[in-house]
PDB file of N, CA and C in Angstrom:
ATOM      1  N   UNK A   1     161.912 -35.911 314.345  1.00  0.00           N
ATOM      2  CA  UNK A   1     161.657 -34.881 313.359  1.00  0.00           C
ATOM      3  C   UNK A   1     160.426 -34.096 313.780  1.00  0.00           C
ATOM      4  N   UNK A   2     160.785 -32.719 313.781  1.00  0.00           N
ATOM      5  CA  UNK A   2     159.270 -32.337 314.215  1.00  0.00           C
ATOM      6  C   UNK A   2     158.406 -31.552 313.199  1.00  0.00           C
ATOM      7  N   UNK A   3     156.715 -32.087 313.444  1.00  0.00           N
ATOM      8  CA  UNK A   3     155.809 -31.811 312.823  1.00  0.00           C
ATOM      9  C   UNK A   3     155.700 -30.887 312.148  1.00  0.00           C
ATOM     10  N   UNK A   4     156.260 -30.110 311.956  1.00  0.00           N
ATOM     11  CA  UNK A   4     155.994 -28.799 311.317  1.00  0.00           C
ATOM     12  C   UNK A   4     156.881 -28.172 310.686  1.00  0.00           C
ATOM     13  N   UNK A   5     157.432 -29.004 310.228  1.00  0.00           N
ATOM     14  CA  UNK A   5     158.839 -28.759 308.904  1.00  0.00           C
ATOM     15  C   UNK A   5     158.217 -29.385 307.385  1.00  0.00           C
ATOM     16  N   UNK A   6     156.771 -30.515 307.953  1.00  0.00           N
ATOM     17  CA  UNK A   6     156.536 -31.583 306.570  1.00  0.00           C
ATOM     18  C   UNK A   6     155.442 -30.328 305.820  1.00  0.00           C
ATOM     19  N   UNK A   7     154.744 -29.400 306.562  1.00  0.00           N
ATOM     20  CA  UNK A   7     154.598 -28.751 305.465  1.00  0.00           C
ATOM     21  C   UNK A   7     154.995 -27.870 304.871  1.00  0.00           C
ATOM     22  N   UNK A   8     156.179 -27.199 305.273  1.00  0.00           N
ATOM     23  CA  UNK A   8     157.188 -26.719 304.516  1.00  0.00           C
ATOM     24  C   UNK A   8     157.590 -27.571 303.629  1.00  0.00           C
ATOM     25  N   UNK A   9     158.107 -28.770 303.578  1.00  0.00           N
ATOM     26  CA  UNK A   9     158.501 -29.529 302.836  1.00  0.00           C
ATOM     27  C   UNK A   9     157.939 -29.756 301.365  1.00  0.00           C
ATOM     28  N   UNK A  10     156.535 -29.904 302.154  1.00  0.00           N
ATOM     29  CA  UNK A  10     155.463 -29.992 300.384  1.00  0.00           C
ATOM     30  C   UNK A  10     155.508 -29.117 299.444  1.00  0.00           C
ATOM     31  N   UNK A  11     155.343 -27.722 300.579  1.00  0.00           N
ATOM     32  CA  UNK A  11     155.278 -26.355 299.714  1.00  0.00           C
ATOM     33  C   UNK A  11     156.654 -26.321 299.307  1.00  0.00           C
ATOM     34  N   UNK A  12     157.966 -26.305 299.325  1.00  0.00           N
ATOM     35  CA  UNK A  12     158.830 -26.562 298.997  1.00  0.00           C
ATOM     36  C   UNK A  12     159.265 -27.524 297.648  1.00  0.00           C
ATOM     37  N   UNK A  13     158.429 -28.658 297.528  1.00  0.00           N
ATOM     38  CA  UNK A  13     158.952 -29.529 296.362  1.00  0.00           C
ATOM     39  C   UNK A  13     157.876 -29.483 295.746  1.00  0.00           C
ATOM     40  N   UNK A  14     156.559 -28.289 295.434  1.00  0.00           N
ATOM     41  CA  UNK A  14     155.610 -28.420 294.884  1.00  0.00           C
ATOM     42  C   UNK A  14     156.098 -27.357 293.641  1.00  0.00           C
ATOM     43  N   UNK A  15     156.836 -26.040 294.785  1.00  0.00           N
ATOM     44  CA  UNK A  15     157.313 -24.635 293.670  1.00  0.00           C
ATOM     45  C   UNK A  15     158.795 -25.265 293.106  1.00  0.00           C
ATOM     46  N   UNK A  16     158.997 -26.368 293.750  1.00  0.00           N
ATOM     47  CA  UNK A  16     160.385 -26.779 292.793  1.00  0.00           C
ATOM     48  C   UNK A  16     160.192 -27.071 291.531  1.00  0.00           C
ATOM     49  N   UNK A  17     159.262 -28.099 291.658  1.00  0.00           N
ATOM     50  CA  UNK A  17     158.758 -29.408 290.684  1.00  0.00           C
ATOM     51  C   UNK A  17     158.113 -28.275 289.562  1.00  0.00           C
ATOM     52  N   UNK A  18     156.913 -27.363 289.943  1.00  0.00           N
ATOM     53  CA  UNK A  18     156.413 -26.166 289.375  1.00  0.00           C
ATOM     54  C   UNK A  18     157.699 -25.442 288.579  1.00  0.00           C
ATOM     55  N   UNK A  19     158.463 -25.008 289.540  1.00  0.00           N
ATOM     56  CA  UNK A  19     159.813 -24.334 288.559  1.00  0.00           C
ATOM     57  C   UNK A  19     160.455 -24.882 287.303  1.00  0.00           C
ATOM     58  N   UNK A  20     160.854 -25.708 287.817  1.00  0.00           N
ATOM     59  CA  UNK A  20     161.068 -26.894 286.783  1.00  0.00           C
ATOM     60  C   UNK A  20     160.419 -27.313 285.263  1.00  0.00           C
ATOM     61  N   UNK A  21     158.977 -27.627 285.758  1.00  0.00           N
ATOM     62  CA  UNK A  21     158.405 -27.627 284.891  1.00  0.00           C
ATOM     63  C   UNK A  21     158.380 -26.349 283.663  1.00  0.00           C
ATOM     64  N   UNK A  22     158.038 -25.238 284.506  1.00  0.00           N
ATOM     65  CA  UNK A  22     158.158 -24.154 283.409  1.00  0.00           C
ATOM     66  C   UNK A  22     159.686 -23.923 282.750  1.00  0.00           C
ATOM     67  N   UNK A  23     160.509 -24.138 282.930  1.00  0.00           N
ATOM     68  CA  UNK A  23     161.766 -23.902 282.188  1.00  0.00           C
ATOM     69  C   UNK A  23     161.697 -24.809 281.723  1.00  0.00           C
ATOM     70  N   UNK A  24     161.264 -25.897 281.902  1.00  0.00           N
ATOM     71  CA  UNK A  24     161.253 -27.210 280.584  1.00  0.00           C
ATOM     72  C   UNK A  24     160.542 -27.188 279.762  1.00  0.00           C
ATOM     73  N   UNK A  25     159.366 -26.175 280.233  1.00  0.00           N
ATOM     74  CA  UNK A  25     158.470 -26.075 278.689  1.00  0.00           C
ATOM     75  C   UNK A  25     158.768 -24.339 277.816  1.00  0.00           C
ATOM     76  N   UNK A  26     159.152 -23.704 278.629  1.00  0.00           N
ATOM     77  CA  UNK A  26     160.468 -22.760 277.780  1.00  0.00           C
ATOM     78  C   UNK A  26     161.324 -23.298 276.894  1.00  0.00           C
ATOM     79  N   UNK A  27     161.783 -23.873 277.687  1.00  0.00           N
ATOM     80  CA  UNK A  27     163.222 -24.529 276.357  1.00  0.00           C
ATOM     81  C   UNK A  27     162.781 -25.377 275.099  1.00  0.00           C
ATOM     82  N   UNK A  28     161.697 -26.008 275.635  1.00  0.00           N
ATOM     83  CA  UNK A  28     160.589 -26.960 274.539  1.00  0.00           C
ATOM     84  C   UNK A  28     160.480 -25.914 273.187  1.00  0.00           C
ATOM     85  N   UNK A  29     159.851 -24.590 273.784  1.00  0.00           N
ATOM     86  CA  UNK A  29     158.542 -24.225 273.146  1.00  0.00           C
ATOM     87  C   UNK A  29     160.118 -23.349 271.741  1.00  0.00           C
ATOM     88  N   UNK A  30     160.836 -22.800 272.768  1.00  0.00           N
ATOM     89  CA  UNK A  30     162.375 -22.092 272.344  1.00  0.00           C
ATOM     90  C   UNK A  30     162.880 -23.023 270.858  1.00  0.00           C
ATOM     91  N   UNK A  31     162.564 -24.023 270.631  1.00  0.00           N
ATOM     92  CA  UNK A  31     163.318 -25.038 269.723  1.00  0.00           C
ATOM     93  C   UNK A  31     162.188 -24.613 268.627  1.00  0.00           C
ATOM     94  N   UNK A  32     162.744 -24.068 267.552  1.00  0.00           N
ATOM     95  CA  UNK A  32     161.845 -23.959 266.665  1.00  0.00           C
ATOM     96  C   UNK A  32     161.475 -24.542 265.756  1.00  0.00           C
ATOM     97  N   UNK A  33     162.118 -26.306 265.978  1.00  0.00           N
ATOM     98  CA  UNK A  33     160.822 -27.651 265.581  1.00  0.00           C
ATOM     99  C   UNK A  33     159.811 -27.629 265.842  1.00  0.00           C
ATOM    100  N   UNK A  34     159.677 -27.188 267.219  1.00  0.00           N
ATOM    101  CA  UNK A  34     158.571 -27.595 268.150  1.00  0.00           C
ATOM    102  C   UNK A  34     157.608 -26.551 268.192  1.00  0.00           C
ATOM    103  N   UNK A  35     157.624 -25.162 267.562  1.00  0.00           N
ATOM    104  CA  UNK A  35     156.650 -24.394 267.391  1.00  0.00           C
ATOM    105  C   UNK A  35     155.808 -24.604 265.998  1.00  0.00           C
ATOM    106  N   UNK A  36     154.635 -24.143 265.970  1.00  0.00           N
ATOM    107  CA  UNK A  36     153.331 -24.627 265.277  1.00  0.00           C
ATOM    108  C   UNK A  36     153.761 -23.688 264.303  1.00  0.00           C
ATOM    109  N   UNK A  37     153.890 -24.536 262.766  1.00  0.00           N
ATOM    110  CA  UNK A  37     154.274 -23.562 261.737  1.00  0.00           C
ATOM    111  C   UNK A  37     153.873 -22.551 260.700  1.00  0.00           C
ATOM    112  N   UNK A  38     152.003 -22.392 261.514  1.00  0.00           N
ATOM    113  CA  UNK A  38     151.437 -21.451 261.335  1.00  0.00           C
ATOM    114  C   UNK A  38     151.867 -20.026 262.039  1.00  0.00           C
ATOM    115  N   UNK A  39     152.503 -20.433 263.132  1.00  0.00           N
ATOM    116  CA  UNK A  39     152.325 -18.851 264.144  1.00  0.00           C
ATOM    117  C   UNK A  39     153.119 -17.505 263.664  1.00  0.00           C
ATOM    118  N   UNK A  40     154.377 -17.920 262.722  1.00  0.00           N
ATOM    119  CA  UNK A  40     155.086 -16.754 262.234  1.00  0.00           C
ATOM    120  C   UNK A  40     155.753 -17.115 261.226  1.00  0.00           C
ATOM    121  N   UNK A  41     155.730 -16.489 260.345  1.00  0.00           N
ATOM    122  CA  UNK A  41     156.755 -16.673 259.186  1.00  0.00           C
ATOM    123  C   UNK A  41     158.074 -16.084 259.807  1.00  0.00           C
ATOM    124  N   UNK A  42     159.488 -16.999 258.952  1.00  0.00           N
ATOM    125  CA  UNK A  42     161.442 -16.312 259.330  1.00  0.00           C
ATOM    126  C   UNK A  42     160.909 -14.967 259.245  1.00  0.00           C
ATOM    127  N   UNK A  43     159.975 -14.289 258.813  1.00  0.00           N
ATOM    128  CA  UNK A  43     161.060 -12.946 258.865  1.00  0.00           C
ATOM    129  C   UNK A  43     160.006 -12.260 259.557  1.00  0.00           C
ATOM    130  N   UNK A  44     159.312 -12.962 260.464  1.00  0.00           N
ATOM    131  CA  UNK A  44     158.198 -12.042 261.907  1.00  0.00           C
ATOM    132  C   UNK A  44     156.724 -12.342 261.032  1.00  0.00           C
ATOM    133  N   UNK A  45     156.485 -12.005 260.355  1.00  0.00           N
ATOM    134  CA  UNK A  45     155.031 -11.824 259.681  1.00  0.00           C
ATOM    135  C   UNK A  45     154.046 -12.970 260.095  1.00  0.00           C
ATOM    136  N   UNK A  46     152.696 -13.207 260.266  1.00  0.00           N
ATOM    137  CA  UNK A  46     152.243 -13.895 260.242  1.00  0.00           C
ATOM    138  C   UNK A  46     151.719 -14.595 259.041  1.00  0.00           C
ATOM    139  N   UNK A  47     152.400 -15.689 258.886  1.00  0.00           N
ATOM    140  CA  UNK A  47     151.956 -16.594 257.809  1.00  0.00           C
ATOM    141  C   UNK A  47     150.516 -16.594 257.167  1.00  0.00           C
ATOM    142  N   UNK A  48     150.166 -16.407 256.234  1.00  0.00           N
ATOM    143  CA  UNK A  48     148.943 -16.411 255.722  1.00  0.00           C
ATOM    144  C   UNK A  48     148.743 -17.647 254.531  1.00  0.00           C
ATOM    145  N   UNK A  49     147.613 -18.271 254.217  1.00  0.00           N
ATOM    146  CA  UNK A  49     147.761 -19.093 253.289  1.00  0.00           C
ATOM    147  C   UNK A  49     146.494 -18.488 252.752  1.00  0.00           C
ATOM    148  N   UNK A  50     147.053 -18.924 250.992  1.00  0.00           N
ATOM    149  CA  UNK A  50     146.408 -18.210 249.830  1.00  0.00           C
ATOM    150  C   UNK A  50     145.279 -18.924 249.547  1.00  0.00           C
ATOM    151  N   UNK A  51     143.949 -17.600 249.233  1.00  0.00           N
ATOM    152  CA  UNK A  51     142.955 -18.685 248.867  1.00  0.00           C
ATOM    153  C   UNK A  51     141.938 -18.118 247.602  1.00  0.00           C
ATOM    154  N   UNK A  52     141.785 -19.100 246.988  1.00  0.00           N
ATOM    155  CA  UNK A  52     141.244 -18.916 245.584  1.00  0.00           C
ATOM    156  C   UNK A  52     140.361 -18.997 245.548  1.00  0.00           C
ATOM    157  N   UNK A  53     139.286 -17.577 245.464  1.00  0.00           N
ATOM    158  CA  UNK A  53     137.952 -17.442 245.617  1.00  0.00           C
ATOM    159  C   UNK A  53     136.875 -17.728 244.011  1.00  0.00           C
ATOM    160  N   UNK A  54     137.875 -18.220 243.325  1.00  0.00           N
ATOM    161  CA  UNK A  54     137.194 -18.244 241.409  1.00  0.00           C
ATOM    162  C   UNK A  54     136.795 -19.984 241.687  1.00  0.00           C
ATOM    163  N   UNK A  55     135.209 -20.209 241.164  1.00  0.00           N
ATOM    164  CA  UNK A  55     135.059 -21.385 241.035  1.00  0.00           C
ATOM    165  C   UNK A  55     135.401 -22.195 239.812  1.00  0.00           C
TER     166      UNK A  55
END
């Protein structure tokens, strides 16, 4: 085998593994269990919570 294919190789299964990763945390983030249920209200708006300034 010659020397100079193994670092192709690395760089090769580094942008795989990298690829990978990001479409798995796409599809994660895509499931809208898994998003933080502050960031938007169903109908786009950003959620606000009410606050009662009377002591």
């Amino acid at each position: 085998m010659d020397d100079s294919l193994i670092p192709t190789l690395a760089l090769a299964t580094l942008l795989i593994v990298a690829l990978i990763a990001i479409v798995g945390l796409v599809m994660f983030k895509r499931k809208p269990a898994n998003q933080h249920p502050m960031d938007k209200a169903p109908d786009g708006a950003i959620a606000t919570v009410p606050v009662d300034d009377k002591p």
